[in-house]
Protein backbone atom coordinates (compact mmCIF):
# COMPACT_ATOMS: atom_id res chain seq x y z
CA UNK A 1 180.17 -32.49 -141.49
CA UNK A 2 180.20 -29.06 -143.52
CA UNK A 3 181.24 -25.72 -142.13
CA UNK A 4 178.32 -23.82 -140.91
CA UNK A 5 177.91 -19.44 -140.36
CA UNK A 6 176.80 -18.53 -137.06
CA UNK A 7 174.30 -16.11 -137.29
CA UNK A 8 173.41 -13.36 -134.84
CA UNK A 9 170.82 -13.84 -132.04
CA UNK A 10 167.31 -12.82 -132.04
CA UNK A 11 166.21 -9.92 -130.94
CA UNK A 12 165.02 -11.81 -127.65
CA UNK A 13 167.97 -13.24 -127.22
CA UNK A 14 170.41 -10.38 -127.88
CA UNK A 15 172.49 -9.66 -125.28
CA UNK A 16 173.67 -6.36 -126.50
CA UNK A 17 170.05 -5.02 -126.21
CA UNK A 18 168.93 -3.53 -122.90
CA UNK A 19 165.89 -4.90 -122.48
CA UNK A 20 166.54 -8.70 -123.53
CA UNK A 21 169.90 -8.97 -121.36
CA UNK A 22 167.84 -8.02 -118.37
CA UNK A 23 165.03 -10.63 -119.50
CA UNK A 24 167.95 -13.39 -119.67
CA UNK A 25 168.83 -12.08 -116.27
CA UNK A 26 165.50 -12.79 -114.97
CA UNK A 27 165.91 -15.97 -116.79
CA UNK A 28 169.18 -17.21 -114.86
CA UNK A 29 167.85 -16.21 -111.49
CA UNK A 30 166.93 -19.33 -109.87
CA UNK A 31 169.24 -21.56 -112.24
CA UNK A 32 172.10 -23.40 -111.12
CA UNK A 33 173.02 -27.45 -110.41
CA UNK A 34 170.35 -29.67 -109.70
CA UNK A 35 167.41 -27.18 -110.58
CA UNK A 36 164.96 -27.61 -113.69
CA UNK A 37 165.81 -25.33 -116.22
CA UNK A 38 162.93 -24.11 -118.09
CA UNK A 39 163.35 -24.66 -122.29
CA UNK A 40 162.75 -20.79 -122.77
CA UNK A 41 164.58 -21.66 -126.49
CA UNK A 42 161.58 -22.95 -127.09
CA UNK A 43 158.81 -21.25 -125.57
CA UNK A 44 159.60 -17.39 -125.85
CA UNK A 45 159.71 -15.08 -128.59
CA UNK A 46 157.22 -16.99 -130.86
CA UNK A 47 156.01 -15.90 -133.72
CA UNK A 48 153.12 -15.39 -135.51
CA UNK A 49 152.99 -19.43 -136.17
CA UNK A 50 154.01 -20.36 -132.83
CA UNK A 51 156.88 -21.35 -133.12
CA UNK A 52 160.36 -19.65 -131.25
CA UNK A 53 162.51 -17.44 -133.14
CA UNK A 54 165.48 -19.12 -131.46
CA UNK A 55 164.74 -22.43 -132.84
CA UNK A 56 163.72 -20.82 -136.62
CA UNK A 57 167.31 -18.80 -136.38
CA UNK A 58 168.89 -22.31 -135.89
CA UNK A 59 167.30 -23.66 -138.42
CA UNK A 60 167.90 -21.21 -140.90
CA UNK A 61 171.57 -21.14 -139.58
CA UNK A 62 172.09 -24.80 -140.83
CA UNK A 63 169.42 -24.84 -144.07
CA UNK A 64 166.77 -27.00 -142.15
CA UNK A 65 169.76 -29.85 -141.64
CA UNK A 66 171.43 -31.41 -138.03
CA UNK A 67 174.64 -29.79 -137.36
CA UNK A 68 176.45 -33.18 -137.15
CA UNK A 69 175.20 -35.84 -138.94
CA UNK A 70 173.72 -33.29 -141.46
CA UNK A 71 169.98 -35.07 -142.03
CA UNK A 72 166.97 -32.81 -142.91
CA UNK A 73 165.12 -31.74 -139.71
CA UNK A 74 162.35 -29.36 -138.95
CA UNK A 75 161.07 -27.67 -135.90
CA UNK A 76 159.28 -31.14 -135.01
CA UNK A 77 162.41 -33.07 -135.64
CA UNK A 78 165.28 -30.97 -133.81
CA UNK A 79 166.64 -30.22 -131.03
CA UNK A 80 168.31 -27.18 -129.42
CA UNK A 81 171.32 -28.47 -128.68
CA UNK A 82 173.43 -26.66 -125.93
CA UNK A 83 177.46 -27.44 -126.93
CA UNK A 84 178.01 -27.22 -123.42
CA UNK A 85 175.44 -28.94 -121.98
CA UNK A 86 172.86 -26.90 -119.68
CA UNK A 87 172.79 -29.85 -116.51
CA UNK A 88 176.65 -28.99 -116.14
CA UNK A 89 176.77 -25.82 -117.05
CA UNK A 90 173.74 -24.26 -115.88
CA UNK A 91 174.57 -20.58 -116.59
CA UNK A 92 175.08 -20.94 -120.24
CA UNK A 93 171.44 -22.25 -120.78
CA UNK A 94 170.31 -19.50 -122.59
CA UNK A 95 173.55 -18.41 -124.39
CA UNK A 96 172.59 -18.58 -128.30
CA UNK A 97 176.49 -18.89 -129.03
CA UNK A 98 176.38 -22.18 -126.96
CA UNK A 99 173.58 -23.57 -129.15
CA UNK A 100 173.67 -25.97 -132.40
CA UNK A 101 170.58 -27.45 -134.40
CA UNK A 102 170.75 -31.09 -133.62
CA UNK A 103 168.62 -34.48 -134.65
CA UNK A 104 167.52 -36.09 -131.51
CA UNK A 105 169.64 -38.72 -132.12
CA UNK A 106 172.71 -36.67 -132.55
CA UNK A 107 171.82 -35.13 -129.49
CA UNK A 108 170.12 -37.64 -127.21
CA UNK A 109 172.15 -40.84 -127.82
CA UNK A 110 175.12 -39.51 -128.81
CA UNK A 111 176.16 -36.86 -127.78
CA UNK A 112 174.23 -36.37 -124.60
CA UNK A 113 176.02 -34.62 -122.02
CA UNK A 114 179.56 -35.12 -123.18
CA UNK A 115 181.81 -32.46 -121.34
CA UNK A 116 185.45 -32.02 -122.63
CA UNK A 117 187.59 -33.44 -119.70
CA UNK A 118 189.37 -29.83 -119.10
CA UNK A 119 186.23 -28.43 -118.70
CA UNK A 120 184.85 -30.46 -115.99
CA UNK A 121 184.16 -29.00 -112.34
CA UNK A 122 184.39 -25.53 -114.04
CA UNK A 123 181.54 -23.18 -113.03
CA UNK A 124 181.39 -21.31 -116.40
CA UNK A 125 178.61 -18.15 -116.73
CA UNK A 126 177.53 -16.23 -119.83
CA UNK A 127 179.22 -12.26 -119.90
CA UNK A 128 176.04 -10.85 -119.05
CA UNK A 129 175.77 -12.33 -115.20
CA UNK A 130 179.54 -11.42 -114.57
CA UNK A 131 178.79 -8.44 -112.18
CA UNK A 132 175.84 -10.50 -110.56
CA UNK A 133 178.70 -13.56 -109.83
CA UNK A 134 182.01 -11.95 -109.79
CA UNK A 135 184.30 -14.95 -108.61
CA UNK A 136 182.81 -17.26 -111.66
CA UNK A 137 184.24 -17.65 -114.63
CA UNK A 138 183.25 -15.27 -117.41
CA UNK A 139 182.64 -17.99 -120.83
CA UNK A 140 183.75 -16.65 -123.94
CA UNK A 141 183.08 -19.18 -126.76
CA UNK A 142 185.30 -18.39 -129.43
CA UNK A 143 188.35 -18.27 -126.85
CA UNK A 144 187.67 -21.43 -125.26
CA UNK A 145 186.93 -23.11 -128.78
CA UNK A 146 190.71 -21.58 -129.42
CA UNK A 147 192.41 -22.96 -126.40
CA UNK A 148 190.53 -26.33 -126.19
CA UNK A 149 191.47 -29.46 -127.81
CA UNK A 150 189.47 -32.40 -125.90
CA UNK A 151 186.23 -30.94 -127.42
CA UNK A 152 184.12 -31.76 -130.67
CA UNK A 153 183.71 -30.11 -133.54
CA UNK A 154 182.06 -26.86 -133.24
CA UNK A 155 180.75 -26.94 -137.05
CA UNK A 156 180.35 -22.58 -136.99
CA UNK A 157 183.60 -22.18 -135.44
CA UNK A 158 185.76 -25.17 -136.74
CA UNK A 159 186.43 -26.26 -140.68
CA UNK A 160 185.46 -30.03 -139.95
CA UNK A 161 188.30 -30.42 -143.37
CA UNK A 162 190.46 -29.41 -141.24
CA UNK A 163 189.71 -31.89 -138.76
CA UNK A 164 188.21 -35.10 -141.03
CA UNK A 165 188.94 -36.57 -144.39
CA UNK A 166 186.04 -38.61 -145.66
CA UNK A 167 186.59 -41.66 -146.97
CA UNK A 168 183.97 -42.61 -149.88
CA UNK A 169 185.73 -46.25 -150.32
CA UNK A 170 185.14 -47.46 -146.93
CA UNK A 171 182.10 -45.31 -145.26
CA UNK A 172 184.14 -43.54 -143.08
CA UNK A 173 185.96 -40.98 -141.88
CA UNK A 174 190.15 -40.45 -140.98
CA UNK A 175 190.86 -38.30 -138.82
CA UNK A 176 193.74 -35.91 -138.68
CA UNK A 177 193.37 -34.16 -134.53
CA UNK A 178 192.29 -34.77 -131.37
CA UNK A 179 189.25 -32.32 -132.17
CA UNK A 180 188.22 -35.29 -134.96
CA UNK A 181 189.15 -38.12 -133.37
CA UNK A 182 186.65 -37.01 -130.67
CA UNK A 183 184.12 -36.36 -133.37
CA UNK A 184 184.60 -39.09 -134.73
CA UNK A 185 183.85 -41.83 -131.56
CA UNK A 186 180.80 -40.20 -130.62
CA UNK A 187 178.32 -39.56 -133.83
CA UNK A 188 180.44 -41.24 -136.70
CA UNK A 189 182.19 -44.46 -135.61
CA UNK A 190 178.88 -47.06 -135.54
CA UNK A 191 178.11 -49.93 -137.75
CA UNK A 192 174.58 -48.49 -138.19
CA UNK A 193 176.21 -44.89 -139.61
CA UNK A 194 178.36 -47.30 -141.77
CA UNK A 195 175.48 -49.20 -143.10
CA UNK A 196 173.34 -46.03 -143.93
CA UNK A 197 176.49 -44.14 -145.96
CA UNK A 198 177.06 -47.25 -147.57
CA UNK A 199 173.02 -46.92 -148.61
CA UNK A 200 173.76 -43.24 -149.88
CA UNK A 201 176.69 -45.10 -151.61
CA UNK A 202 174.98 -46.94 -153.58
CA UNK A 203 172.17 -45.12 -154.73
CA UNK A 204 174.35 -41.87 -156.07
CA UNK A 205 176.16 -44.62 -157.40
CA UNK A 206 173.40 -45.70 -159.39
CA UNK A 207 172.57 -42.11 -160.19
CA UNK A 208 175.72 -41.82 -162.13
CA UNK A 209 175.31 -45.02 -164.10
CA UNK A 210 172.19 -43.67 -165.43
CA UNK A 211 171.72 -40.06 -165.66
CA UNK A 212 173.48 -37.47 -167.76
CA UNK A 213 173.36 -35.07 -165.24
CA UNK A 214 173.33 -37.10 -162.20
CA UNK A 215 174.90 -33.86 -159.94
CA UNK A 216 171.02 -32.13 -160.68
CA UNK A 217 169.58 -35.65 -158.91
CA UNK A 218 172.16 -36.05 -156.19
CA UNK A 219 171.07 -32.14 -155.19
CA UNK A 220 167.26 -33.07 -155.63
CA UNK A 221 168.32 -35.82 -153.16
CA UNK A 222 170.08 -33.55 -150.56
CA UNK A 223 167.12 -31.00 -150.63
CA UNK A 224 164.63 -34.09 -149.73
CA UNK A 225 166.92 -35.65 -146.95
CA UNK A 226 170.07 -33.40 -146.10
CA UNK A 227 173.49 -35.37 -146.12
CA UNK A 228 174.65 -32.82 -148.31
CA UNK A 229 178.39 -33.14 -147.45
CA UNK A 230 178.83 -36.71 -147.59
CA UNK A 231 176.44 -37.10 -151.01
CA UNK A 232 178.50 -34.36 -152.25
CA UNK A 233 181.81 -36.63 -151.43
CA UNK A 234 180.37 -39.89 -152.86
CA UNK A 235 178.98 -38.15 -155.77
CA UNK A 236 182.66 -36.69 -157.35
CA UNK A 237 183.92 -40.25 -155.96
CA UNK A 238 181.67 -41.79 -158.46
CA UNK A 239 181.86 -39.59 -161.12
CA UNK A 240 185.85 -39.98 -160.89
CA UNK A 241 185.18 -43.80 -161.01
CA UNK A 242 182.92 -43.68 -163.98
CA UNK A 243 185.59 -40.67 -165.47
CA UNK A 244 188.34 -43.35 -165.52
CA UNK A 245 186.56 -46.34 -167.03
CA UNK A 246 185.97 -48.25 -163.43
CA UNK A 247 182.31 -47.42 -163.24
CA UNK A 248 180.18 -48.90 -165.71
């Protein structure tokens, strides 16, 4: 995982403009557990193209990759991905501070609708619906990425270093907190994300047998299929190897 900037909202989904807060209002109004909530991250504020300003702010928020895993998506390929998930926290659905670009399979097979266990059975609302629910609690993201530590990485809030060491030997990653460990389980500790690293492996590998400049072909790599942190991490792994005499 690499550390990510969070970038403002949209326009549309600003809260600190008059007219949009009161739009998000309308939004929230028949929300809450066990009611459909309608994808407006994907279906307002389009541009010229077609497609939603929320999802092409996400995008550019990550350089076209998944926030996790860190493969090349596009708008056909990724998900909005609500941190908090929007079936158990219904009135954070359309919070753009509680959203991540995500691969499906990030989002849909592992992650899903993991819930950090000190969060559970809280009814948690975004700042703007605090006079319209009083007696709920007001979410503040930052603050509760502060004080919680049975969470995942939050890769615009959190330096994922800080949390995981990558391991170029073995395909995986240590990891040094609860935060990580976490992490770790759910998108990082499979036999299938294994095999593929140990793919990448190979091939930069291979790259730095050959090629005088094999940190120009690694980064022609990364632009075609994302990865960028862990082909960055295998790539000074080889060159060190090849550096010392072990590589040839």
């Amino acid at each position: 995982m690499k550390k990510l900037k969070r970038l403002p909202p949209p326009d549309c989904f600003d809260n600190d403009i008059e007219t949009s807060k009161n739009e998000k209002i309308s939004y929230y109004q028949n929300t809450g557990k066990g009611t459909t909530i309608n994808p407006r991250w994907n279906n307002v504020c389009k541009d010229a193209d077609g497609i939603s300003k929320i999802r092409k702010k996400l995008l550019e928020m990550s350089n076209n990759t998944c926030a996790f895993c860190g493969i090349k998506v596009d708008n056909s390929t990724f998900d909005v991905e609500h941190f908090l998930p929007k079936d158990k926290f219904p009135y954070l659905a359309y919070s753009f501070e509680n959203y991540l670009p995500s691969c499906k399979s990030c989002n849909q097979t592992r992650k899903k609708t993991f819930v950090p266990l000190s969060l559970k059975g809280k009814n948690l609302i975004e700042n703007i619906l605090s006079d319209i629910f009083p007696n709920e609690e007001v979410y503040n993201h930052q603050n509760l990425l502060s004080s919680t530590t049975d969470r995942i990485l939050e890769s615009t809030f959190d330096n994922p270093e800080d949390h995981l060491a990558f391991e170029p030997e073995f395909f995986m990653y240590e990891t040094k907190t609860d935060i990580g460990k976490i992490t770790n389980n759910i998108f990082f500790k499979h036999k299938e994300v294994a095999e593929k690293w140990e793919r990448i492996s190979n091939h930069i590998k291979n790259i730095v047998i050959i090629s005088e400049n094999p940190r120009l072909l690694v980064e022609s790599l990364i632009e075609l299929d994302g990865f960028e942190y862990i082909c960055l991490q295998f790539l000074d792994y080889w060159i060190q190897e090849k550096e010392s005499g072990r590589l040839r």
